[in-house]
Protein backbone atom coordinates (compact mmCIF):
# COMPACT_ATOMS: atom_id res chain seq x y z
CA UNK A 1 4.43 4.20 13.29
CA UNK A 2 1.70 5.48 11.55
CA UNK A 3 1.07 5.33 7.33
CA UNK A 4 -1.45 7.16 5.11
CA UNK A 5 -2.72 4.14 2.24
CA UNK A 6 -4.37 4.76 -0.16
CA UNK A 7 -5.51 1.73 -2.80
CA UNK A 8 -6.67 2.74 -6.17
CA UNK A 9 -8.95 1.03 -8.91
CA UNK A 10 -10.08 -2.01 -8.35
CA UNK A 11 -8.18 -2.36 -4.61
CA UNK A 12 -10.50 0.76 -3.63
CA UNK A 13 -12.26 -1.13 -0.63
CA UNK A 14 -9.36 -2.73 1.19
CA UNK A 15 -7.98 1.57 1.83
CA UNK A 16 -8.80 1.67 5.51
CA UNK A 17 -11.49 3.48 6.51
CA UNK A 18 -9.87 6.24 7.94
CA UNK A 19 -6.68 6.12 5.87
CA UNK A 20 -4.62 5.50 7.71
CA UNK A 21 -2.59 2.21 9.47
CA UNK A 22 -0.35 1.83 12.25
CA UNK A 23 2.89 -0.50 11.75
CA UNK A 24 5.82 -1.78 13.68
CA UNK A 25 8.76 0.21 13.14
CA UNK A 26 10.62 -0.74 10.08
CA UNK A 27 8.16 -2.40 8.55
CA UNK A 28 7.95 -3.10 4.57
CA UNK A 29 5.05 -2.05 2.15
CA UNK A 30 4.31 -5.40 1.94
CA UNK A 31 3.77 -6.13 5.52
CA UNK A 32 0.15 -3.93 5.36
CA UNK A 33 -1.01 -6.14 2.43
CA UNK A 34 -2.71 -8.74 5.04
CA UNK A 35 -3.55 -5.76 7.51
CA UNK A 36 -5.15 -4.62 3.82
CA UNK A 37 -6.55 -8.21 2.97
CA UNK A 38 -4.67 -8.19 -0.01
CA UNK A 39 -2.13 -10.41 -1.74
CA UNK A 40 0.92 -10.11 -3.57
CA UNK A 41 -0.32 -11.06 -6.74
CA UNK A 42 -3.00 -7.96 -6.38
CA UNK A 43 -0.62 -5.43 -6.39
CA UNK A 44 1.03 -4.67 -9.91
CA UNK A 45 2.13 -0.98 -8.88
CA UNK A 46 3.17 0.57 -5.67
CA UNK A 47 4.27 4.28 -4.76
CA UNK A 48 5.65 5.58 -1.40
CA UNK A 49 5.90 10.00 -1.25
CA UNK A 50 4.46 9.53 -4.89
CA UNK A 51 7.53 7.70 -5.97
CA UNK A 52 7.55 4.00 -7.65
CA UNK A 53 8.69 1.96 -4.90
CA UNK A 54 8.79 -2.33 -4.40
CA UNK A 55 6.96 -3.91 -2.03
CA UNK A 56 10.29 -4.44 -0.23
CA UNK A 57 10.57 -0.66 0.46
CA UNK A 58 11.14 0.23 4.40
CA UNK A 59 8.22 2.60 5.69
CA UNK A 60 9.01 5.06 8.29
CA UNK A 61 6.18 7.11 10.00
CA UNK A 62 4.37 9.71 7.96
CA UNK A 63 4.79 7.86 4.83
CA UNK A 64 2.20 7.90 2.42
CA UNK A 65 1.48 4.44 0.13
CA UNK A 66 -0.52 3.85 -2.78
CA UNK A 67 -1.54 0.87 -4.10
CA UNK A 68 -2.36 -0.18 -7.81
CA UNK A 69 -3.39 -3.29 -9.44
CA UNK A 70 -3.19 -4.45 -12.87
CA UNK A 71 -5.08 -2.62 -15.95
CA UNK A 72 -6.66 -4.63 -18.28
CA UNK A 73 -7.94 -3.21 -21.78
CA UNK A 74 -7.16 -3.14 -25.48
């Protein structure tokens, strides 16, 4: 199946070049965080169809995922 990602902020460089990824059926959000080179621990928000989703959230093809790390400030 094929995803749209899209990683925001700080995670900006690990969105593939062409946005988009393609994934074994049934596959989680957090299976394309090594295809992404990313960890767990740099995600702190995660959207799939522009609703908050876990990283444990089924994809199916044509989904669209963005990725968001943790904001600092103050």
């Amino acid at each position: 199946m094929r995803v749209r990602v899209k990683c925001f902020a700080t995670l900006g460089d690990h969105t593939p070049p062409e946005g988009f990824l393609e994934l074994e059926g049934g596959s989680t959000v957090e299976a394309l965080l090594p295809l992404l080179r990313l960890d767990v621990a740099d995600i702190k928000l995660v959207f799939v169809n522009s609703k908050n989703s876990a990283l444990e959230t089924a994809l199916a093809d044509g989904d669209q995922v963005g990725l968001f790390p943790a904001v600092g400030g103050g």
